[in-house]
Protein backbone atom coordinates (compact mmCIF):
# COMPACT_ATOMS: atom_id res chain seq x y z
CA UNK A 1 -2.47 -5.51 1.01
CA UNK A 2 -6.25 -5.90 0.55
CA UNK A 3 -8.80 -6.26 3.25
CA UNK A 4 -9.33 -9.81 2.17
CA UNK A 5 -5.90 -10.54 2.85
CA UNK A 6 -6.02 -10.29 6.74
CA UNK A 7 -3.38 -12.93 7.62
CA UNK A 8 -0.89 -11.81 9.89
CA UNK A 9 2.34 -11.91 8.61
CA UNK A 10 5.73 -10.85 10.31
CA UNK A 11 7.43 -8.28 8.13
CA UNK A 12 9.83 -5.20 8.11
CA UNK A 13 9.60 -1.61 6.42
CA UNK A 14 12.51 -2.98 4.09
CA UNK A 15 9.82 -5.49 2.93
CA UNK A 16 6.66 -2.89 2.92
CA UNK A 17 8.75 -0.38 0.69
CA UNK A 18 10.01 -3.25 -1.13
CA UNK A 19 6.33 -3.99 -1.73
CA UNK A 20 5.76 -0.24 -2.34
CA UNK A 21 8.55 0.22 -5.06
CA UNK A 22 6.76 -3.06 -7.07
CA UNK A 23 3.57 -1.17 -7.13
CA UNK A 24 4.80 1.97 -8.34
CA UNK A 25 6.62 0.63 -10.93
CA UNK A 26 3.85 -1.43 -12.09
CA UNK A 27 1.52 1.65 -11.95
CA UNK A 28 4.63 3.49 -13.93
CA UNK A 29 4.02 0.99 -16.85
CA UNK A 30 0.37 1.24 -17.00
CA UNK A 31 0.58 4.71 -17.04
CA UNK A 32 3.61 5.06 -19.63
CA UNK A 33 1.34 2.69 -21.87
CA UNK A 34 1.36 5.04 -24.27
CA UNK A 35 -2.32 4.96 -25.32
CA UNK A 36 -5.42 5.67 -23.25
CA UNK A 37 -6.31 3.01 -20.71
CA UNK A 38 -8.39 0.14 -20.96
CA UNK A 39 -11.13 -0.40 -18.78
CA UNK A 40 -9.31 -3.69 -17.19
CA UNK A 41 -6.43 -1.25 -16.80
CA UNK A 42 -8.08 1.39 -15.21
CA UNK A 43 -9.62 -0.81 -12.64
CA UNK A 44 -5.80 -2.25 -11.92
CA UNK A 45 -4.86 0.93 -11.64
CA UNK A 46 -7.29 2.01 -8.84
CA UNK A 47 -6.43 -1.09 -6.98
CA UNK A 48 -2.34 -0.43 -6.94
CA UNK A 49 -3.65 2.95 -5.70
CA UNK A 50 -5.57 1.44 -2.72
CA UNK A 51 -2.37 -0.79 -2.07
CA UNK A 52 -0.22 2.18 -2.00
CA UNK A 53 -2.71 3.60 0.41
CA UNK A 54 -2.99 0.63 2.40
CA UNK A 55 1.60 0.47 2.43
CA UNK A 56 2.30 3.99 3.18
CA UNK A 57 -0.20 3.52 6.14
CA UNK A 58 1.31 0.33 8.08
CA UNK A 59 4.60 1.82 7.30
CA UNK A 60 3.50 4.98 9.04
CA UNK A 61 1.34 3.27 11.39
CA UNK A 62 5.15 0.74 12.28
CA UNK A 63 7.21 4.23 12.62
CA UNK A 64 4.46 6.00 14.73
CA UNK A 65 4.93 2.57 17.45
CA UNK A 66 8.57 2.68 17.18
CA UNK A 67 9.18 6.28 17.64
CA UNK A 68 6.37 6.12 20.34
CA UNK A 69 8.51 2.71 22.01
CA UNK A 70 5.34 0.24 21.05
CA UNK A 71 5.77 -2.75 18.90
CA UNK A 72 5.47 -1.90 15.23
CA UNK A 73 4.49 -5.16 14.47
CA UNK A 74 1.04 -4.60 15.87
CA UNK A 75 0.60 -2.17 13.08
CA UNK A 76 -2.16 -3.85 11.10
CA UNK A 77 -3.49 -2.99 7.67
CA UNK A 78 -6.72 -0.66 7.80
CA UNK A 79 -9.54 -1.43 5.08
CA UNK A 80 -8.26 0.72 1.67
CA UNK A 81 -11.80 3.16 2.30
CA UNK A 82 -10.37 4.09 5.74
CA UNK A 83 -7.25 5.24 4.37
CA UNK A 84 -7.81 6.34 0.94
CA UNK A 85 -8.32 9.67 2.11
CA UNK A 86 -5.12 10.71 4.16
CA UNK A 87 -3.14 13.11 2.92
CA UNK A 88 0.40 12.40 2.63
């Protein structure tokens, strides 16, 4: 979920943790690598981190709506700067 990817797409919190559980497994084996980090990894690294960001948000931006009795699929996904630093 990357600013340049801005298409609007119908989907679900299954599907956004879905997406969430890929990334952190993916970061999981970069970081289990066993050896220090390469500087292609590193940079893959920061981006599943700005995904992650960019998930947890819609998915609390789509419970926020619900509880609230809006739509939660006018949650939309903020730019990864906006919401980098929230704490969780």
């Amino acid at each position: 979920m990357s600013p340049g990817r801005r298409t609007l797409v119908a989907v679900d919190d299954k599907q956004i943790l879905a997406r969430v559980h890929e990334l952190v497994a993916e970061e999981h084996r970069l970081r289990e690598g066993g050896t220090g980090l390469s500087a292609e990894d590193r940079e893959r690294l920061g981006k599943l981190e700005r995904d992650l960001d960019q998930c947890w948000d819609v998915l609390r931006q789509r419970r926020a709506r619900r509880e609230f009795g809006e739509n939660p699929d006018d949650a939309r996904v903020r730019p990864s700067g906006e919401v980098e630093g929230y704490v969780q």
